[in-house]
Protein backbone atom coordinates (compact mmCIF):
# COMPACT_ATOMS: atom_id res chain seq x y z
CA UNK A 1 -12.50 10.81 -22.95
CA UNK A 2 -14.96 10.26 -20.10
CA UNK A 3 -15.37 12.17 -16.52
CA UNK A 4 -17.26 11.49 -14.00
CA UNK A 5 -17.85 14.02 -11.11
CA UNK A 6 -20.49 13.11 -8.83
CA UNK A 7 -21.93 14.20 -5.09
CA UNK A 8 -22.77 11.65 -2.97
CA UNK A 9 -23.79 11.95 1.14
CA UNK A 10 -23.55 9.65 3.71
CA UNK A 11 -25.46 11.68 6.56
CA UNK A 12 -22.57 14.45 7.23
CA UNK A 13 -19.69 13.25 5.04
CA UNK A 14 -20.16 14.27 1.86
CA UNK A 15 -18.16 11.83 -0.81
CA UNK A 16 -17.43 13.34 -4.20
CA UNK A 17 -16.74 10.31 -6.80
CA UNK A 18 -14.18 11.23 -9.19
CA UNK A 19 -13.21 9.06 -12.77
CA UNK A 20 -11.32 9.90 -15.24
CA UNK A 21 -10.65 7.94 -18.38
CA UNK A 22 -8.66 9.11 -21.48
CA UNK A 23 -10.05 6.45 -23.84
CA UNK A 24 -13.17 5.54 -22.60
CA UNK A 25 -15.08 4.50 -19.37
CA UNK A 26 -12.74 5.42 -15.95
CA UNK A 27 -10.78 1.99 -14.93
CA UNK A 28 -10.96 2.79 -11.78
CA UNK A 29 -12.91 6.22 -9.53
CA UNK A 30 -11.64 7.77 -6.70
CA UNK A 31 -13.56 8.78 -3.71
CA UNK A 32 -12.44 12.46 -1.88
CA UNK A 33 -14.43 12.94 1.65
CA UNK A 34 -15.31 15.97 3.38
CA UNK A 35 -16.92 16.43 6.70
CA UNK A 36 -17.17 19.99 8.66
CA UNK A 37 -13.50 21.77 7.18
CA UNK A 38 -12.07 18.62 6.40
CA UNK A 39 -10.90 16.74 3.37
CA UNK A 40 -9.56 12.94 3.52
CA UNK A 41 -7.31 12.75 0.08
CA UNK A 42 -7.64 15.25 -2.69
CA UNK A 43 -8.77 12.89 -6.01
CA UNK A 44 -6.56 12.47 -9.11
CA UNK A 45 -4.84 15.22 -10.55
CA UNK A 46 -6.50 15.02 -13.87
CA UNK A 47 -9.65 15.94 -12.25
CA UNK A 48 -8.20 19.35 -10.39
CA UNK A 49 -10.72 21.67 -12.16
CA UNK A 50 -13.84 19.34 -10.83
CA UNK A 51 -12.33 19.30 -7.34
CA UNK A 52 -11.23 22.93 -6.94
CA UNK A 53 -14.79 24.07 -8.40
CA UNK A 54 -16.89 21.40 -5.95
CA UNK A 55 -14.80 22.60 -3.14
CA UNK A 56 -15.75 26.17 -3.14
CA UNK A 57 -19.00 24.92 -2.34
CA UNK A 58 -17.51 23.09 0.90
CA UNK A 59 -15.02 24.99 1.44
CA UNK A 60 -11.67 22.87 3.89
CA UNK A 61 -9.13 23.94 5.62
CA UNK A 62 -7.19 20.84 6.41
CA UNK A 63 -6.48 17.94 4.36
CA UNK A 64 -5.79 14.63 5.08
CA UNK A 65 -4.03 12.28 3.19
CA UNK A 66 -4.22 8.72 3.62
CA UNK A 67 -0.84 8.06 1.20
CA UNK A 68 1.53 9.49 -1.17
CA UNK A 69 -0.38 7.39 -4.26
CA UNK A 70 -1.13 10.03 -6.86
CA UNK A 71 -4.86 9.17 -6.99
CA UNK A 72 -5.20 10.23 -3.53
CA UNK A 73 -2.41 13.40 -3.31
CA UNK A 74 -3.25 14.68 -6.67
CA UNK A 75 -4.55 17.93 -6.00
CA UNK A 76 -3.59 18.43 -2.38
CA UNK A 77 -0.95 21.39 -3.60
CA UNK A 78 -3.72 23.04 -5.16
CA UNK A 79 -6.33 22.46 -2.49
CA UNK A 80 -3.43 23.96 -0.26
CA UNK A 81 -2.57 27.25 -2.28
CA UNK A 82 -6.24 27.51 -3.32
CA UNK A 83 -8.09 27.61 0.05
CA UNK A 84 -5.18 28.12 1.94
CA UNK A 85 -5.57 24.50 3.92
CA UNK A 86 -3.43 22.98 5.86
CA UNK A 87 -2.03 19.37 4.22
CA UNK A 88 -1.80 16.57 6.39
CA UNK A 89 0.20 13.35 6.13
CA UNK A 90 2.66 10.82 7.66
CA UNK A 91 6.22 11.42 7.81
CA UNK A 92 6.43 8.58 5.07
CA UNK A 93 4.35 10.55 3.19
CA UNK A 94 5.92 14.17 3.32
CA UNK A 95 8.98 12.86 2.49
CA UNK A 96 7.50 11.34 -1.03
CA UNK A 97 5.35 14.70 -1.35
CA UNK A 98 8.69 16.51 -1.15
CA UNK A 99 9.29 14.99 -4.67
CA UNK A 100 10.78 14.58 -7.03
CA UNK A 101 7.55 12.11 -7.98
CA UNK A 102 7.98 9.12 -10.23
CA UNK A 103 5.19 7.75 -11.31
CA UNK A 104 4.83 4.77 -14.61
CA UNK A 105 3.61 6.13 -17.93
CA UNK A 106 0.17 4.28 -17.24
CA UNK A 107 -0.60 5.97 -13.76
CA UNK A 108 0.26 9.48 -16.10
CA UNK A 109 -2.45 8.33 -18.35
CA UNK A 110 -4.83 7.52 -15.75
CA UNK A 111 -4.31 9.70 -12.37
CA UNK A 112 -1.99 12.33 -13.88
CA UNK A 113 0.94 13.49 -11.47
CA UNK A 114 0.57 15.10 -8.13
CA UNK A 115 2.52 18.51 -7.49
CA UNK A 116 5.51 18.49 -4.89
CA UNK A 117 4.09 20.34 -1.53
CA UNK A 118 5.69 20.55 2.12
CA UNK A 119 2.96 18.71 4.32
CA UNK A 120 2.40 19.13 8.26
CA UNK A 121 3.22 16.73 10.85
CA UNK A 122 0.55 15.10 12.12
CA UNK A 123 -0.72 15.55 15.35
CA UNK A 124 -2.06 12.23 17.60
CA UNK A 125 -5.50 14.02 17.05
CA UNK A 126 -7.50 16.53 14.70
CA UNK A 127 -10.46 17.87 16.43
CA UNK A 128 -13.40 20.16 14.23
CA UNK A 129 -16.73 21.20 15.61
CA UNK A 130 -18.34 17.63 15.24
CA UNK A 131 -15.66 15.19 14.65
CA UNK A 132 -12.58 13.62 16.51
CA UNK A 133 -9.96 12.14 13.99
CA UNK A 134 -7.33 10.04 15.07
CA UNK A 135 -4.30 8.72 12.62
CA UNK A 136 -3.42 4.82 12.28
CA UNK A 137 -0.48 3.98 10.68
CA UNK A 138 -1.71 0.89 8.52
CA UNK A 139 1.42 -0.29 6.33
CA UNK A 140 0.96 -2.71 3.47
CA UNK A 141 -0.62 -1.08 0.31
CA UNK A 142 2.24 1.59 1.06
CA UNK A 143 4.99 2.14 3.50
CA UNK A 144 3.89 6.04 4.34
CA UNK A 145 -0.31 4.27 4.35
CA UNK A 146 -2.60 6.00 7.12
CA UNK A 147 -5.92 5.52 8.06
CA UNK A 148 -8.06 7.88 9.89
CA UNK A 149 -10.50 7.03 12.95
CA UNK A 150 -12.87 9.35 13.75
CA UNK A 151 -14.06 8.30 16.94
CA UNK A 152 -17.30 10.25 17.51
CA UNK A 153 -19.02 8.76 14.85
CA UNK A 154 -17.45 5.56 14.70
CA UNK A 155 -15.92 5.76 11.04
CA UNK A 156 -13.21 4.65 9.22
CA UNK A 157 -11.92 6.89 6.63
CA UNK A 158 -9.54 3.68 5.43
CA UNK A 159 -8.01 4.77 1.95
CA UNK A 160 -6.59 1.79 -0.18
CA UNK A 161 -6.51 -0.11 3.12
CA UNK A 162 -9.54 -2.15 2.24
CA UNK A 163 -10.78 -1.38 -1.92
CA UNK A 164 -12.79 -5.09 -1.51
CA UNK A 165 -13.63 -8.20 0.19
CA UNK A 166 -11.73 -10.36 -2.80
CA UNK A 167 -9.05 -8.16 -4.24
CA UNK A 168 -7.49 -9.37 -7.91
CA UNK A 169 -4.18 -8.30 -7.65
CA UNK A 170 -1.41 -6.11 -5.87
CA UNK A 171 1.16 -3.41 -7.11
CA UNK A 172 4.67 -4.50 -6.90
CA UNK A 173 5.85 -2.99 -3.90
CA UNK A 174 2.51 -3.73 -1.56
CA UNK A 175 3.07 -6.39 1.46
CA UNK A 176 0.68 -9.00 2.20
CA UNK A 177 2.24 -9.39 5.86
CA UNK A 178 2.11 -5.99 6.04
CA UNK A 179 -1.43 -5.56 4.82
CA UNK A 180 -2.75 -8.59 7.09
CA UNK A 181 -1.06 -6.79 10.29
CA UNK A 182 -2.55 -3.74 9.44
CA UNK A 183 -6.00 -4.83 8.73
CA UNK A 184 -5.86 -6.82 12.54
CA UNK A 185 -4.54 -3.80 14.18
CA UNK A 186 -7.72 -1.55 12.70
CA UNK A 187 -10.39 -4.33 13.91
CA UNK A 188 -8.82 -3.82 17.29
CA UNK A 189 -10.78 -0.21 17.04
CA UNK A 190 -14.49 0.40 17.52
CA UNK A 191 -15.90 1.68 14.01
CA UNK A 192 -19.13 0.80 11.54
CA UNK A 193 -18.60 2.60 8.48
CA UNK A 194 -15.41 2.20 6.12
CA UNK A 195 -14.96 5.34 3.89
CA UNK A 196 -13.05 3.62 1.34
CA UNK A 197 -10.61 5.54 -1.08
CA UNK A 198 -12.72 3.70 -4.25
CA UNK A 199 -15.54 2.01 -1.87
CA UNK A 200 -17.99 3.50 0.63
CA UNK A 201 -19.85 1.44 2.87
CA UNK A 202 -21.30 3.72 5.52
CA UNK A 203 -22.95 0.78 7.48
CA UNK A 204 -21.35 -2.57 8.32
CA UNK A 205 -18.09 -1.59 7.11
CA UNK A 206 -16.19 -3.48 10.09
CA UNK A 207 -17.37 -6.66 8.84
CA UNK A 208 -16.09 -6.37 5.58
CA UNK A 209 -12.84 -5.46 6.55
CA UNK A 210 -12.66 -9.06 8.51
CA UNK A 211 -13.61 -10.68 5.47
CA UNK A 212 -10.92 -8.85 3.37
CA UNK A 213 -8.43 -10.14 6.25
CA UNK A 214 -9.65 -13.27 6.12
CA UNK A 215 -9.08 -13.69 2.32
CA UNK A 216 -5.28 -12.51 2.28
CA UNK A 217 -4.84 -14.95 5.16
CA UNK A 218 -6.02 -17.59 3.46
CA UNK A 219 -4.29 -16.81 0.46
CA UNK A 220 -0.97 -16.29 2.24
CA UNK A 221 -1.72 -19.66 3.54
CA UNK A 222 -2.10 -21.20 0.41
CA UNK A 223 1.20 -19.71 -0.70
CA UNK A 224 3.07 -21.21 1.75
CA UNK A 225 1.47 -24.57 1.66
CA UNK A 226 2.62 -24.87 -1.90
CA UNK A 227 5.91 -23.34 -1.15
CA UNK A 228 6.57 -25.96 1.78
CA UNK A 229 5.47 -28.81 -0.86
CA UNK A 230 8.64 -27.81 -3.15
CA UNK A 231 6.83 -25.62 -5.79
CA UNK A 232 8.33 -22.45 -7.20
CA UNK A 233 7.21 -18.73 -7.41
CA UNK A 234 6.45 -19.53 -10.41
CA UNK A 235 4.60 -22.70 -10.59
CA UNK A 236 2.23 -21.51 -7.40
CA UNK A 237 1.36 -18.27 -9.90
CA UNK A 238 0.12 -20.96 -12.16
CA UNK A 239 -1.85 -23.24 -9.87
CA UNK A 240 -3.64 -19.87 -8.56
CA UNK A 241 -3.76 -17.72 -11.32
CA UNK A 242 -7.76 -17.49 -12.26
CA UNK A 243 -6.53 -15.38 -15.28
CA UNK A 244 -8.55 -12.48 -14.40
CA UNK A 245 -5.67 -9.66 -14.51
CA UNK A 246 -5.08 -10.13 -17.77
CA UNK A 247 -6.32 -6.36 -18.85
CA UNK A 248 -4.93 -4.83 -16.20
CA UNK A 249 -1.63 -6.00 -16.16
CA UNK A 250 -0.74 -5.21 -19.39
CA UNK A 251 -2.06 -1.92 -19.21
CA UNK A 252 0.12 -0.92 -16.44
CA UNK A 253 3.24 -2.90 -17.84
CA UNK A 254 3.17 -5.85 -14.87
CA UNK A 255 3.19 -3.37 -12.26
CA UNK A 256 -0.65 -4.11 -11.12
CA UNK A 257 -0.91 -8.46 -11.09
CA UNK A 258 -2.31 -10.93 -9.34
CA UNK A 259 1.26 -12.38 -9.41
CA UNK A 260 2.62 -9.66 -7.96
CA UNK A 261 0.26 -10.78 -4.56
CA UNK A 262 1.42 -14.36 -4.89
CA UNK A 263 5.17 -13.29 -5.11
CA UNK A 264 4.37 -10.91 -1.80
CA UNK A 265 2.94 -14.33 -0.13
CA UNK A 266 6.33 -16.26 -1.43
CA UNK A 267 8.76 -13.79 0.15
CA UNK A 268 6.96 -13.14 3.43
């Protein structure tokens, strides 16, 4: 087994870098963010004594959450009954937080399950001593998915909105429509840096977003070319497939595939 707990600042936001693996290296870290009283996500459950110990130090009394996804919710009932913090999400996401949560036996392995909690409404706008945070609902990775702009600084605190430029694959319920819409309606806003849930990039963040857009739009393009020229779901999975999923989807049993973005493309 392998942790990794590490402090990272960006000027004023402080990013703690959570991985976790149970065999080995992490597959994949998790970013939780915390600027003035203010947490954006809570980290992966399987990592609750790191978080709850770092967090004394920077003490929060509201979270954020940017989804229900159990890497990013994990410890957000704990955070809540620990520091007595107010938990923040979109109505999409209280109603999942509610429980009863199913998650596959890979994301047990890897995130560990988040604990049920009753979350707030959010308000249009959540105002500390320095920052000014405004909720976007950004659909596509998840139904309930929320970013948060903070306007002051000119940030984007995105979650799994953008994880990279080139992404490899989707999980089975995300939406590339979805996804593409969402990604146009956050360029609309004035920001710089992209907090990413797995990603930072404090500076020039707005630029990489466009190039992530661009990507699943040419993609989706693809798609449909080869749809329109008579080719099945399957056959355009094998024309586009560059085999590089291989690990990942059969750790997580075909939920997590590159397929599972072309079949998104097919059905928009």
């Amino acid at each position: 087994m392998m942790n990794i707990c590490k402090k990272e600042r960006f000027g004023p936001v402080t990013a703690f870098k959570m991985g976790y693996g149970p065999l080995g290296h992490p597959l994949m870290s998790v970013y939780m963010y915390v600027i003035d009283s203010v947490a954006i996500d809570s980290a992966q459950r399987h990592m609750r004594k790191e978080v709850l110990g770092l967090l004394k130090e920077h003490p929060v009394d509201k979270v954020l959450l940017t989804h229900h996804h159990e890497d990013h919710s994990g410890n957000a009932a704990d955070i809540s009954r620990t520091f007595s913090a107010e938990v923040f999400g979109h109505h999409l996401t209280a109603e999942k937080m509610k429980g009863p949560l199913k998650i596959l036996p890979y994301q047990h392995l890897v995130w560990g399950k988040a604990a049920r909690i009753n979350l707030s409404s959010l308000p249009n706008i959540i105002e500390t001593d320095n920052c000014r945070f405004v909720p976007i609902h950004t659909p596509g990775h998840s139904k309930d998915h929320t970013v948060y702009l903070e306007t002051k600084n000119g940030w984007l605190f995105s979650g799994d909105l953008f994880i990279g430029e080139r992404i490899k694959f989707f999980r089975s319920d995300e939406k590339i429509a979805d996804q593409i819409a969402s990604l146009k309606t956050v360029l609309g806003f004035d920001f710089d840096g992209v907090f990413c849930g797995h990603h930072p990039i404090p500076k020039k963040g707005k630029s990489k977003i466009a190039s992530k857009l661009a990507f699943l739009e040419d993609l989706n393009g693809a798609v449909k070319e080869l749809k329109q020229e008579g080719l099945s779901e399957a056959a355009i999975i094998s024309v586009l497939d560059l085999k590089k999923d291989r690990l990942i989807r059969w750790i997580t049993m075909g939920n997590v595939s590159f397929a599972n973005m072309v079949r998104s493309a097919f059905k928009s």
